[in-house]
C-alpha atoms as a PDB file:
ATOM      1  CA  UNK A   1     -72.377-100.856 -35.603  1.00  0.00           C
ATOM      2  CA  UNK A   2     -69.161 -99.930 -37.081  1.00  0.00           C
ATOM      3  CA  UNK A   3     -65.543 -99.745 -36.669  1.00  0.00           C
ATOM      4  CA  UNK A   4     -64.947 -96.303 -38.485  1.00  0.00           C
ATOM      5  CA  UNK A   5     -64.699 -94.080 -35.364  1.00  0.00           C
ATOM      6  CA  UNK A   6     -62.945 -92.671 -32.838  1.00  0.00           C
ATOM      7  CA  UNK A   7     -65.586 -91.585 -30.619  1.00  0.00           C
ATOM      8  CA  UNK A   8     -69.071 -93.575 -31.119  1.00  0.00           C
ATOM      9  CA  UNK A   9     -69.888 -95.682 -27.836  1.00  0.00           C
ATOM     10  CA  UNK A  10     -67.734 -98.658 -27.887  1.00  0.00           C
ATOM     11  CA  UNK A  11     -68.885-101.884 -28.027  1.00  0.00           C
ATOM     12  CA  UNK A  12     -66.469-104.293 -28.332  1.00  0.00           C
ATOM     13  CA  UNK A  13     -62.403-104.102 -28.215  1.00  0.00           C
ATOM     14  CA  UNK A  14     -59.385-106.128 -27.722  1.00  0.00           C
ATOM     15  CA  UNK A  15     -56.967-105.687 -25.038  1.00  0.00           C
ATOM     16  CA  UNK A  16     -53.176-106.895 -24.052  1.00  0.00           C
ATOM     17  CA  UNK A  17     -53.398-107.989 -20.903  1.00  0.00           C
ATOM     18  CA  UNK A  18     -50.196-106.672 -18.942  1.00  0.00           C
ATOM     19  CA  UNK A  19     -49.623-110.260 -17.310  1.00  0.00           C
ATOM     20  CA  UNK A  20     -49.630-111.233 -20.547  1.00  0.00           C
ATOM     21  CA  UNK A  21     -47.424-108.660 -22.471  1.00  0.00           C
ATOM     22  CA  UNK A  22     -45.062-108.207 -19.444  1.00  0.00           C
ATOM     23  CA  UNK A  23     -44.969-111.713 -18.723  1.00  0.00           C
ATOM     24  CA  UNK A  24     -42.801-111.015 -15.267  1.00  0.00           C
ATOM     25  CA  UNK A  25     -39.950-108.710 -13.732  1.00  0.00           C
ATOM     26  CA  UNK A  26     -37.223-110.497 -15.242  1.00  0.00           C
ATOM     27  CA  UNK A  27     -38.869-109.857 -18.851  1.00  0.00           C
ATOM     28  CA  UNK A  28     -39.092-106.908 -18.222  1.00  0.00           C
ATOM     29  CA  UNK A  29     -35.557-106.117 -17.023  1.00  0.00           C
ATOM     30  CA  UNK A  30     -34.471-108.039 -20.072  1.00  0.00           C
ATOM     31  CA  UNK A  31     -36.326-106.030 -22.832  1.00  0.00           C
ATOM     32  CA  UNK A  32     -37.436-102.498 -21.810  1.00  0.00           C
ATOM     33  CA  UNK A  33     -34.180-100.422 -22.459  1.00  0.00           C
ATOM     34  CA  UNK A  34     -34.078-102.040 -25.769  1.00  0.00           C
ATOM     35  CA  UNK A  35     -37.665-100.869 -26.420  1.00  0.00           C
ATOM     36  CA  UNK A  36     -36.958 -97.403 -25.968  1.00  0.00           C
ATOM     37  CA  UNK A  37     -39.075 -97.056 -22.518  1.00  0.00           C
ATOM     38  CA  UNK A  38     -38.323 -93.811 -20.725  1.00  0.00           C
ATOM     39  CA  UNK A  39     -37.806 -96.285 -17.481  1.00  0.00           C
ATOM     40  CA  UNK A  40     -38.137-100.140 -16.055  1.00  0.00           C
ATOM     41  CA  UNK A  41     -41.968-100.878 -15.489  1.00  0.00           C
ATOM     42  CA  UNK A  42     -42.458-102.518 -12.125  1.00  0.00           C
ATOM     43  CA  UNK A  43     -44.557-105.424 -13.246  1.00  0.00           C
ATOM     44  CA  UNK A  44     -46.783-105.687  -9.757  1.00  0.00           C
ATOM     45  CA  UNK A  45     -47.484-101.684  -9.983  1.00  0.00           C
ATOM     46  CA  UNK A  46     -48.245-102.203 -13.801  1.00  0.00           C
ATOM     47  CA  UNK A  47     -51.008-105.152 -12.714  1.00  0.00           C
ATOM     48  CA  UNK A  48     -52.263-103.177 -10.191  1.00  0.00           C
ATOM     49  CA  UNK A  49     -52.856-100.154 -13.468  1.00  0.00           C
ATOM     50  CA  UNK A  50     -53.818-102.297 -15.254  1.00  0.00           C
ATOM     51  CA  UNK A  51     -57.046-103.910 -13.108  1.00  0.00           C
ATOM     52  CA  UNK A  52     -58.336-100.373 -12.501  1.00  0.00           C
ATOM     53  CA  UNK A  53     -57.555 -99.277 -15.966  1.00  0.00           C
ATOM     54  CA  UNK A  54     -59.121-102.716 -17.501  1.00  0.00           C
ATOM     55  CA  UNK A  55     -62.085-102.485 -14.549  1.00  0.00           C
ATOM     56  CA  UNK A  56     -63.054 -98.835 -15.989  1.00  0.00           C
ATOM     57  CA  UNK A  57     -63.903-100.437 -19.682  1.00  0.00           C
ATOM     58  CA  UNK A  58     -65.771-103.257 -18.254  1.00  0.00           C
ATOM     59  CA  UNK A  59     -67.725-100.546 -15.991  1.00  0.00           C
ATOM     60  CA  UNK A  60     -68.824 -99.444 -19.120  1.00  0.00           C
ATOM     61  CA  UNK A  61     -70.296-102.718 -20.416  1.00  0.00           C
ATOM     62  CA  UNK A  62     -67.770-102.644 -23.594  1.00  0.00           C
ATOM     63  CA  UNK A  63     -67.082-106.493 -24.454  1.00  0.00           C
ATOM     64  CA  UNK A  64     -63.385-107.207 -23.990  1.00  0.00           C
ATOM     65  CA  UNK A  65     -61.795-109.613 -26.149  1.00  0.00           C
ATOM     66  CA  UNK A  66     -58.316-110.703 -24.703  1.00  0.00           C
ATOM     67  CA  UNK A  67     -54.667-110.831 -27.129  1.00  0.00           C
ATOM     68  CA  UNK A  68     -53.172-114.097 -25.781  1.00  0.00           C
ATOM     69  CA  UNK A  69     -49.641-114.341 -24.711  1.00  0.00           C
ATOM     70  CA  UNK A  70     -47.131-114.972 -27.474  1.00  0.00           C
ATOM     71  CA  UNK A  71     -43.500-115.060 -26.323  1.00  0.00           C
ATOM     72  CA  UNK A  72     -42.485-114.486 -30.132  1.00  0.00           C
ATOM     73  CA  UNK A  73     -43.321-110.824 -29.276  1.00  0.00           C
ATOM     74  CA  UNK A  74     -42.072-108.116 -27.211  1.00  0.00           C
ATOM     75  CA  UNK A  75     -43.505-106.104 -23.812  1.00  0.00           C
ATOM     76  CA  UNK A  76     -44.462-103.707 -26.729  1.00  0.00           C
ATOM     77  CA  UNK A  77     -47.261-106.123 -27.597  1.00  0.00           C
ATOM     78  CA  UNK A  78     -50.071-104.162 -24.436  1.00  0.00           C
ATOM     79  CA  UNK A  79     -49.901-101.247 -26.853  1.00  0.00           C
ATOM     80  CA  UNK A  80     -52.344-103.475 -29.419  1.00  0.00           C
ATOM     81  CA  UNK A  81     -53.900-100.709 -31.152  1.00  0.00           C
ATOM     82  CA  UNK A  82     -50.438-100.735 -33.335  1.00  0.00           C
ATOM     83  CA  UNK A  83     -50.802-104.149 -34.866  1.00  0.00           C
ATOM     84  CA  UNK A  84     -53.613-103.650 -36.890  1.00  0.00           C
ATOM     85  CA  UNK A  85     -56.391-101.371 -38.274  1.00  0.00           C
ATOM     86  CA  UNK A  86     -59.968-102.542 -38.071  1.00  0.00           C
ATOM     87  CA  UNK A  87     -62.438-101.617 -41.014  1.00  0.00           C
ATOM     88  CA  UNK A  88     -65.793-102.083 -41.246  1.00  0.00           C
ATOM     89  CA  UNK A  89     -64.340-104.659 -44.459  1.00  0.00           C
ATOM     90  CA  UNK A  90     -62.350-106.568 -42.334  1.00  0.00           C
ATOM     91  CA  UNK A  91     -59.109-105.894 -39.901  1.00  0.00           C
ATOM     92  CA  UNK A  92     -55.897-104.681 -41.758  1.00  0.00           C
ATOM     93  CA  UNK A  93     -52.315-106.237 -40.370  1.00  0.00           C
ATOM     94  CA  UNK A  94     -50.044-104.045 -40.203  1.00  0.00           C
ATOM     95  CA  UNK A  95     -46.462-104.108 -40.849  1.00  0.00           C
ATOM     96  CA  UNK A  96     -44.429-102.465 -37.988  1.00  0.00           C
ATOM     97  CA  UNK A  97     -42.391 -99.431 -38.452  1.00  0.00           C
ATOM     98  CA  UNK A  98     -40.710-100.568 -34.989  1.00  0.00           C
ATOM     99  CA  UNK A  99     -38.137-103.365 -35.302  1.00  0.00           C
ATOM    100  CA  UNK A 100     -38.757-104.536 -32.273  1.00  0.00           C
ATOM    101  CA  UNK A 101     -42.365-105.205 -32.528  1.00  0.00           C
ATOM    102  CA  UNK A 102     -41.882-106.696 -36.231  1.00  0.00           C
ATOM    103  CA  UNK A 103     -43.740-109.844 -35.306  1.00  0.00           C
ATOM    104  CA  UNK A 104     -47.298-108.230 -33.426  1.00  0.00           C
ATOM    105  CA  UNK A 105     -49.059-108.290 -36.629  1.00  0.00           C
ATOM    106  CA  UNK A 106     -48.643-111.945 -37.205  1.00  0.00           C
ATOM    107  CA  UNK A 107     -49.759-112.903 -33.674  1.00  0.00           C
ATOM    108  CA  UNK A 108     -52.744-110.456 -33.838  1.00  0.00           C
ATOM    109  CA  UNK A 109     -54.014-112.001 -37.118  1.00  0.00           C
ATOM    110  CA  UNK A 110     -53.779-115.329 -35.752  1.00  0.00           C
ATOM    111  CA  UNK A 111     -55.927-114.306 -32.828  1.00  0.00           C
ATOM    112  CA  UNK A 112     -58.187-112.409 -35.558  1.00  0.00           C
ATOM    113  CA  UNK A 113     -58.336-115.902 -36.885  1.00  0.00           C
ATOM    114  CA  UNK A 114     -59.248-117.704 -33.762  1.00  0.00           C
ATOM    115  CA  UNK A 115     -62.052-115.253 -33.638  1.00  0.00           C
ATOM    116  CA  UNK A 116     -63.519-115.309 -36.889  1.00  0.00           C
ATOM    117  CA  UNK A 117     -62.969-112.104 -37.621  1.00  0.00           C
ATOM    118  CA  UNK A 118     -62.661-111.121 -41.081  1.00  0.00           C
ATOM    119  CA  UNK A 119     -59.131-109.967 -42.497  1.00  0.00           C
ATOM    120  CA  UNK A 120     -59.479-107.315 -45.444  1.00  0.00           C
ATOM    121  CA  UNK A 121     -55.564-107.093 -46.273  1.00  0.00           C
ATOM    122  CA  UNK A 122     -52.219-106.567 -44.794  1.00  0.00           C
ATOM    123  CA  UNK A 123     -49.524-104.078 -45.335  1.00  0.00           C
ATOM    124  CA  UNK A 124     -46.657-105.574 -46.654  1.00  0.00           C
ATOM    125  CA  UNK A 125     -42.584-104.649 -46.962  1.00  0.00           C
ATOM    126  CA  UNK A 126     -41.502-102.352 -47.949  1.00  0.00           C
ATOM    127  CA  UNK A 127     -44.569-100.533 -46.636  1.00  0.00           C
ATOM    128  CA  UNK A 128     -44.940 -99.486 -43.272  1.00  0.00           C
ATOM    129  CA  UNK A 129     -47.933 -98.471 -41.047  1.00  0.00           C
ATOM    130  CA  UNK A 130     -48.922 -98.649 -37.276  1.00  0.00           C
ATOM    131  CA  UNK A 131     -52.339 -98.750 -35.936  1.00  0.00           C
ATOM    132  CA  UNK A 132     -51.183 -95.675 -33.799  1.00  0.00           C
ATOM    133  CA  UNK A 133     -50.728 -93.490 -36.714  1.00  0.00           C
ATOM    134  CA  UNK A 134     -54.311 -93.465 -38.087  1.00  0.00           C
ATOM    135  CA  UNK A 135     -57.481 -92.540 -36.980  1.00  0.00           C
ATOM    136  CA  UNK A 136     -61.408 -91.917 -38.281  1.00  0.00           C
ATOM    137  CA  UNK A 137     -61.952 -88.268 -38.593  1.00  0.00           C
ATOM    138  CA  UNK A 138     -65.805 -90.027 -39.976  1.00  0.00           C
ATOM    139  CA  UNK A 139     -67.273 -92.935 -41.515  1.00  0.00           C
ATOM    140  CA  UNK A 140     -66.009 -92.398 -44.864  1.00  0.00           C
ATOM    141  CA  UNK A 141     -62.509 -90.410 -43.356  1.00  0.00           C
ATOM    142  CA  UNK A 142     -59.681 -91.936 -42.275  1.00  0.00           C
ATOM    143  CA  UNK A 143     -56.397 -89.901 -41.232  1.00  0.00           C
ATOM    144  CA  UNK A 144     -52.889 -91.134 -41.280  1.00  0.00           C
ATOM    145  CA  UNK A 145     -50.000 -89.715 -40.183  1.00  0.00           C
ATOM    146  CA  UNK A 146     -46.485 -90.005 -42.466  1.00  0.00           C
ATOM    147  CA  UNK A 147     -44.309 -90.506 -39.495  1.00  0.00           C
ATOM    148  CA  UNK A 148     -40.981 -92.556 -39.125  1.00  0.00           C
ATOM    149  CA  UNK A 149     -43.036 -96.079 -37.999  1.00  0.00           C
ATOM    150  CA  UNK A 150     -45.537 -95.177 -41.386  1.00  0.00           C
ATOM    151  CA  UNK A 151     -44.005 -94.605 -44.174  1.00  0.00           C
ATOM    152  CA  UNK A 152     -44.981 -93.477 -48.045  1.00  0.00           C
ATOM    153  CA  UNK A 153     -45.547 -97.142 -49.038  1.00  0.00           C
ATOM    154  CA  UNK A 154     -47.235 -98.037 -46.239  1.00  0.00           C
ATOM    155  CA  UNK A 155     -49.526 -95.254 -47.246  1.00  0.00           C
ATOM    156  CA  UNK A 156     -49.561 -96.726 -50.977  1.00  0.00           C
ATOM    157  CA  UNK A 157     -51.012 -99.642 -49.779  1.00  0.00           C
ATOM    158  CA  UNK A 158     -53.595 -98.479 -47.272  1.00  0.00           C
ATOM    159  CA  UNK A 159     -55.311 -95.967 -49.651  1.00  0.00           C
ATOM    160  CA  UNK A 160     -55.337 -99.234 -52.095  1.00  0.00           C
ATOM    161  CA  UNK A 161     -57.395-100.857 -49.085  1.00  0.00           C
ATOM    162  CA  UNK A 162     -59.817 -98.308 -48.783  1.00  0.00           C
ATOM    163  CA  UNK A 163     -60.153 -95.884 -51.393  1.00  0.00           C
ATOM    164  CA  UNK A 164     -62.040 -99.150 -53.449  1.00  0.00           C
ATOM    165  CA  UNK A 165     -64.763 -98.847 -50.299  1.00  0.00           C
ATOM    166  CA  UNK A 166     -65.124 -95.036 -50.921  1.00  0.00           C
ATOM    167  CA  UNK A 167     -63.090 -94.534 -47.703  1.00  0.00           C
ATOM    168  CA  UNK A 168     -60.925 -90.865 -48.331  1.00  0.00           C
ATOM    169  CA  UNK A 169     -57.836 -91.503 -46.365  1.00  0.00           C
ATOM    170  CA  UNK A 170     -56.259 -87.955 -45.861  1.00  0.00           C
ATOM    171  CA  UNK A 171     -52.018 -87.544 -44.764  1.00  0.00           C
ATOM    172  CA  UNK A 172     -50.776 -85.794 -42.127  1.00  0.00           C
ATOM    173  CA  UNK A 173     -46.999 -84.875 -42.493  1.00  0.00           C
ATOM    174  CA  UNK A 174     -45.637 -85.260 -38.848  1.00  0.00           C
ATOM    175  CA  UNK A 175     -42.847 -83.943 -37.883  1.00  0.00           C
ATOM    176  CA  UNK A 176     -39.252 -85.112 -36.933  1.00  0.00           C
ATOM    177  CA  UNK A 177     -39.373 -84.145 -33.327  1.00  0.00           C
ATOM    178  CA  UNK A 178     -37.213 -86.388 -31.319  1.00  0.00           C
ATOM    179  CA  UNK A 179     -36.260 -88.820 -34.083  1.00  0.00           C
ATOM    180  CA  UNK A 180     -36.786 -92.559 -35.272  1.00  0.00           C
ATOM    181  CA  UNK A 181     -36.123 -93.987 -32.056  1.00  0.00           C
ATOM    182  CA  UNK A 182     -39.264 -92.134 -30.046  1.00  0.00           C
ATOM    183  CA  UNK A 183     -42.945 -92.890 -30.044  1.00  0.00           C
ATOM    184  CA  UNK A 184     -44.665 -90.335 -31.689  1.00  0.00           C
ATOM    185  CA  UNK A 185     -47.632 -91.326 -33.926  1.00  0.00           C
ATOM    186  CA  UNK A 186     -50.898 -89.631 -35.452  1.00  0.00           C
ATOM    187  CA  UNK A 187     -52.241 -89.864 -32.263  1.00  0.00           C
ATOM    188  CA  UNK A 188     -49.546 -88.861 -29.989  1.00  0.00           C
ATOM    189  CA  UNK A 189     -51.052 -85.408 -31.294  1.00  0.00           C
ATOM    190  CA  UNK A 190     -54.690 -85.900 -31.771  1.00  0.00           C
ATOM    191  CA  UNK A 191     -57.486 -88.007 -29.780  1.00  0.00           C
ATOM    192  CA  UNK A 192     -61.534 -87.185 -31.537  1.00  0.00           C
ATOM    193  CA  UNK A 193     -63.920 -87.978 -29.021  1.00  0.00           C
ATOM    194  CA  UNK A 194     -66.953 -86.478 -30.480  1.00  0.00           C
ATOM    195  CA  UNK A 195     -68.102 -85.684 -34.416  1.00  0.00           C
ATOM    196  CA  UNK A 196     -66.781 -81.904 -33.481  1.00  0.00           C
ATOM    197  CA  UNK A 197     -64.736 -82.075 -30.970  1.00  0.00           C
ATOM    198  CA  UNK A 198     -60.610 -83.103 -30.387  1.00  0.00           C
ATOM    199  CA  UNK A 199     -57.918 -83.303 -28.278  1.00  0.00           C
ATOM    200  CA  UNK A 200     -54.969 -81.760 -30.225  1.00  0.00           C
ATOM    201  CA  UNK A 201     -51.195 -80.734 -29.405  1.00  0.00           C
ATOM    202  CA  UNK A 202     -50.703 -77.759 -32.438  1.00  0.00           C
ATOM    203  CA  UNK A 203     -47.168 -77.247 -31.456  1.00  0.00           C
ATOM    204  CA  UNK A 204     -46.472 -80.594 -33.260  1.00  0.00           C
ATOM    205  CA  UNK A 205     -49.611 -80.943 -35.687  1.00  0.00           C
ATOM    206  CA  UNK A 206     -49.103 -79.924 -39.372  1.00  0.00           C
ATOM    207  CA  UNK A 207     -51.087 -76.637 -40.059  1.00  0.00           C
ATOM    208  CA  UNK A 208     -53.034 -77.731 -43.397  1.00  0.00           C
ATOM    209  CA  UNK A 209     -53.931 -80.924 -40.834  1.00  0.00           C
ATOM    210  CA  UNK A 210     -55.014 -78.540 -38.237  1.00  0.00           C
ATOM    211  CA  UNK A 211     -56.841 -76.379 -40.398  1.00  0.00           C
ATOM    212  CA  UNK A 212     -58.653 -78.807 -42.344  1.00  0.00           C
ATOM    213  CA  UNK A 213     -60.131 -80.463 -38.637  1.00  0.00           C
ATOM    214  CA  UNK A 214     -61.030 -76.890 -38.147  1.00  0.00           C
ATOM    215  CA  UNK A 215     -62.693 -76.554 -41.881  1.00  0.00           C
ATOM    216  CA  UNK A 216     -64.669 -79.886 -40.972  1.00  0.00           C
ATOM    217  CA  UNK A 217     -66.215 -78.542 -37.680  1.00  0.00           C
ATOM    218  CA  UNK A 218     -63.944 -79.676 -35.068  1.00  0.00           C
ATOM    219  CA  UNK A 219     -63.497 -77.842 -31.873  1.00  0.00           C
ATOM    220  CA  UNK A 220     -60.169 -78.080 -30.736  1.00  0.00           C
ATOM    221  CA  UNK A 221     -59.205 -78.857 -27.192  1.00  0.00           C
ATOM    222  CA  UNK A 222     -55.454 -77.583 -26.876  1.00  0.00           C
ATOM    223  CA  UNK A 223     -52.753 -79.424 -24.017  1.00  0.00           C
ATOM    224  CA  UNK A 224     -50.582 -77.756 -23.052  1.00  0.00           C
ATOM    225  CA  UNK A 225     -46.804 -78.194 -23.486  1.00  0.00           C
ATOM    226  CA  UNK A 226     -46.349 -79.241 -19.282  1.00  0.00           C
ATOM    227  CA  UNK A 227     -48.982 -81.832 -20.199  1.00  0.00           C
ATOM    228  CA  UNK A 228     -47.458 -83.196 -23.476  1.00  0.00           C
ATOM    229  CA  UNK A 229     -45.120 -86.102 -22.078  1.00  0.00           C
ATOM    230  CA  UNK A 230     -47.937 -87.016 -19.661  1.00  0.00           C
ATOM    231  CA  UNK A 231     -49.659 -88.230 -22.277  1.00  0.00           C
ATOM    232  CA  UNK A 232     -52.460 -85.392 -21.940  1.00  0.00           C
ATOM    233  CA  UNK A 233     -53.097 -85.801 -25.777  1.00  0.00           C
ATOM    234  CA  UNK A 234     -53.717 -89.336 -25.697  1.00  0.00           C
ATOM    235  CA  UNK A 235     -57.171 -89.688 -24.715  1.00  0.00           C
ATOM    236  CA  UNK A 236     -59.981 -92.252 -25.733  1.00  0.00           C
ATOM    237  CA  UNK A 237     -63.523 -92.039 -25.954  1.00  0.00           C
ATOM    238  CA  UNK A 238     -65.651 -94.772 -24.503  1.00  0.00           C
ATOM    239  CA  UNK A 239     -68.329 -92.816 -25.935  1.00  0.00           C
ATOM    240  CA  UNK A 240     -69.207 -89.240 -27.298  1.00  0.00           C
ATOM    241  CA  UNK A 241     -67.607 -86.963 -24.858  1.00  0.00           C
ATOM    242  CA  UNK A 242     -67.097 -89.560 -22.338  1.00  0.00           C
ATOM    243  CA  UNK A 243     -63.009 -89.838 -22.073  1.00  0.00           C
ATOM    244  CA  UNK A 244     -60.738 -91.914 -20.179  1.00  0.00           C
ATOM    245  CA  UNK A 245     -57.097 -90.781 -19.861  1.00  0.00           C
ATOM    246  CA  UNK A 246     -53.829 -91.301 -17.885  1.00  0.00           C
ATOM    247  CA  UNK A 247     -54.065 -89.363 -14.456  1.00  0.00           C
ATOM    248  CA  UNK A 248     -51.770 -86.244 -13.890  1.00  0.00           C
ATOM    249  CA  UNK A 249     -52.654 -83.990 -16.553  1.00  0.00           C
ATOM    250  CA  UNK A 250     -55.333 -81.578 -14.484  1.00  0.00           C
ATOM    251  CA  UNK A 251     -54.903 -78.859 -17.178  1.00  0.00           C
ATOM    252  CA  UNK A 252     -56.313 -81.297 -20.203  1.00  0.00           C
ATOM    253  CA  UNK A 253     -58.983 -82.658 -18.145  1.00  0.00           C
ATOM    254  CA  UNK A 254     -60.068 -79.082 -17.162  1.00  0.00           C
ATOM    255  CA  UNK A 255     -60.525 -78.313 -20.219  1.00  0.00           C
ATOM    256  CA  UNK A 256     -62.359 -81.156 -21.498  1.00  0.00           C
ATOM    257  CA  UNK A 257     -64.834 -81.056 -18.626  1.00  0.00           C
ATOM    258  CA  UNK A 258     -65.309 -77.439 -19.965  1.00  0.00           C
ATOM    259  CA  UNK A 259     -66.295 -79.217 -23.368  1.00  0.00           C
ATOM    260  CA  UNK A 260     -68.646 -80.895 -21.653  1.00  0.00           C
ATOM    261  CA  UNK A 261     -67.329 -84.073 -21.245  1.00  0.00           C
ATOM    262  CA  UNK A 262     -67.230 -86.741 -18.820  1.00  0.00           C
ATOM    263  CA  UNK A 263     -63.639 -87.868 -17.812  1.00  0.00           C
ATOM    264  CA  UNK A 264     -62.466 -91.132 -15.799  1.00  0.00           C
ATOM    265  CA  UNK A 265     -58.550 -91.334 -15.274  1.00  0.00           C
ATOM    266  CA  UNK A 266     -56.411 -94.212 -14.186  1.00  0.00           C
ATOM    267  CA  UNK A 267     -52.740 -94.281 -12.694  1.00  0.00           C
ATOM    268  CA  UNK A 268     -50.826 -94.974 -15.482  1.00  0.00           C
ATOM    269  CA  UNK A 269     -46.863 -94.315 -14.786  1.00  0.00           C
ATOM    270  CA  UNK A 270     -45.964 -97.991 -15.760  1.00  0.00           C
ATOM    271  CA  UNK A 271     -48.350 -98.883 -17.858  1.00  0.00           C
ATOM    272  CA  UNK A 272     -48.564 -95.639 -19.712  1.00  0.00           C
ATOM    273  CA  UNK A 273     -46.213 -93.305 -19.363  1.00  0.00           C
ATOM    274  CA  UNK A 274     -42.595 -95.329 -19.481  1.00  0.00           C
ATOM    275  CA  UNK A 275     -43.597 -96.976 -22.554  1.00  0.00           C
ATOM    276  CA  UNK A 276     -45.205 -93.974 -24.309  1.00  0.00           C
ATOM    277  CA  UNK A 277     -48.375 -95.949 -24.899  1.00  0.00           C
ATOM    278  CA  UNK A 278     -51.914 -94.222 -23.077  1.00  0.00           C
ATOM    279  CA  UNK A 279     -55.432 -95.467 -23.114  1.00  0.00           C
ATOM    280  CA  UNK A 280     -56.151 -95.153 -27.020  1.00  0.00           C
ATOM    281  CA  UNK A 281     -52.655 -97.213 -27.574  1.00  0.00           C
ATOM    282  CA  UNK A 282     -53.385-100.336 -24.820  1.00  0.00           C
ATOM    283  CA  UNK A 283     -56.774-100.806 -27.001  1.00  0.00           C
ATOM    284  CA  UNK A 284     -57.437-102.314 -30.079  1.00  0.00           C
ATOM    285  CA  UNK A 285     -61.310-100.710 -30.564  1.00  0.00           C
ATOM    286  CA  UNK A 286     -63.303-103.510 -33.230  1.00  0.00           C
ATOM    287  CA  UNK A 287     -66.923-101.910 -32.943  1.00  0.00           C
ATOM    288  CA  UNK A 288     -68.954 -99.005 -32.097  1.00  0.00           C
ATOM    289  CA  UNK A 289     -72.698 -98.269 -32.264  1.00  0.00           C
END
């Protein structure tokens, strides 16, 4: 078991629950412009995503453990992969790049906690770094993106984590794009779900970064532009080439099928898409075999 990869077959992860992030319509109303969302979620479409999206893990026998409601945090709270970074030392808090979701990391150590679960460190200020921006290229790899919610410091203090446990943590230099105020993390660009294969979007990925998942064996599987802010790129592996990802990007899943893998979707306009958060960003994955 271990919790340095992207695509091994998952085992155990915590979720968000939307009835517990979204707490009700009125929340909702009261926090999403704020929060940057492209729209107001409904909050009894979202629960209705959110079974069938929730229902596809536990199809897969993957042991859920459940983020409890905390009304000192935000909506933002379903997308739990942000909070934190788990390592096969122990979880890493993370301190949000986000101000709005400046007090997740606190509530998800608490519920690390409650678990037992071991914590290896935390990031602290002035160092920033979301779970969003990183992600295991292999056992001993870990990728993070310099984006504006992960900053230099944030960087500092990961690689001072890690490097000690002969983990290579490698930088990707993301671009501006649409500014501080927009989602766009690590893996708003890049989903591995296999040892050699990818799901990029080059337009927006740094070409030493591309090249060097090229150099290390990875097949690339491009989406396309039209499929970009559908959240084609966001994609998570519930096991080697077996992906789940937000419905309405045909192109993507074409081409992944072609790759040989095996894709589930779910509906995910409120859940998803509005908030800028897909499957990889509503999970917080602890173990693979």
């Amino acid at each position: 078991m271990t919790s340095h990869s992207e695509y091994h077959k998952l085992k155990s992860v915590f979720l968000k629950n939307v009835k517990a992030a979204f707490i009700d319509q009125s929340t909702i109303t009261s926090q999403w412009k704020a929060l940057n969302y492209l729209g107001e979620p409904s909050f009894d479409k979202a629960t209705v995503e959110y079974k069938v999206f929730e229902g596809l893990l536990k199809k897969h026998n993957i042991d859920i453990l459940q983020f409890p409601e905390d009304h000192s945090v935000s909506m933002d709270s379903i997308y739990c992969r942000d909070a934190s970074i788990a390592t096969d030392f122990g979880v890493i808090i993370c301190n949000m790049g986000k101000e709005g979701r400046a007090k997740e990391p606190a509530a998800a150590k608490q519920a690390y906690i409650t678990h037992g679960i071991d914590i290896l460190g935390e990031i602290k200020s002035s160092g920033t770094l979301e779970g969003g921006d990183v992600a295991w290229l292999s056992e001993k790899t870990l990728a993070v993106g310099h984006t504006y919610r992960t900053n230099p410091e944030g960087i500092k203090q990961l690689k001072a984590l890690l490097n000690p446990h002969g983990v290579e943590v490698i930088v990707a230099h993301l671009p501006h794009f649409r500014g501080p105020s927009d989602v766009f993390h690590l893996m708003s660009i890049l989903s591995p779900v296999d040892k050699d294969l990818a799901v990029v979007y080059s337009p927006l990925m740094p070409i030493d970064f591309r090249n060097l998942l090229i150099k290390r064996g990875f097949e690339l599987v491009e989406v396309p532009e039209s499929e970009f802010d559908s959240m084609g790129c966001n994609v998570l592996a519930i096991a080697p080439r077996v992906c789940l990802m937000v419905k309405g990007n045909p192109k993507t899943k074409a081409a992944l099928e072609a790759a040989g893998c095996t894709v589930f979707e779910y509906e995910g306009q409120e859940i998803s898409v509005k908030g800028g958060g897909g499957p990889t960003c509503l999970t917080r994955p602890l173990a693979r075999e």
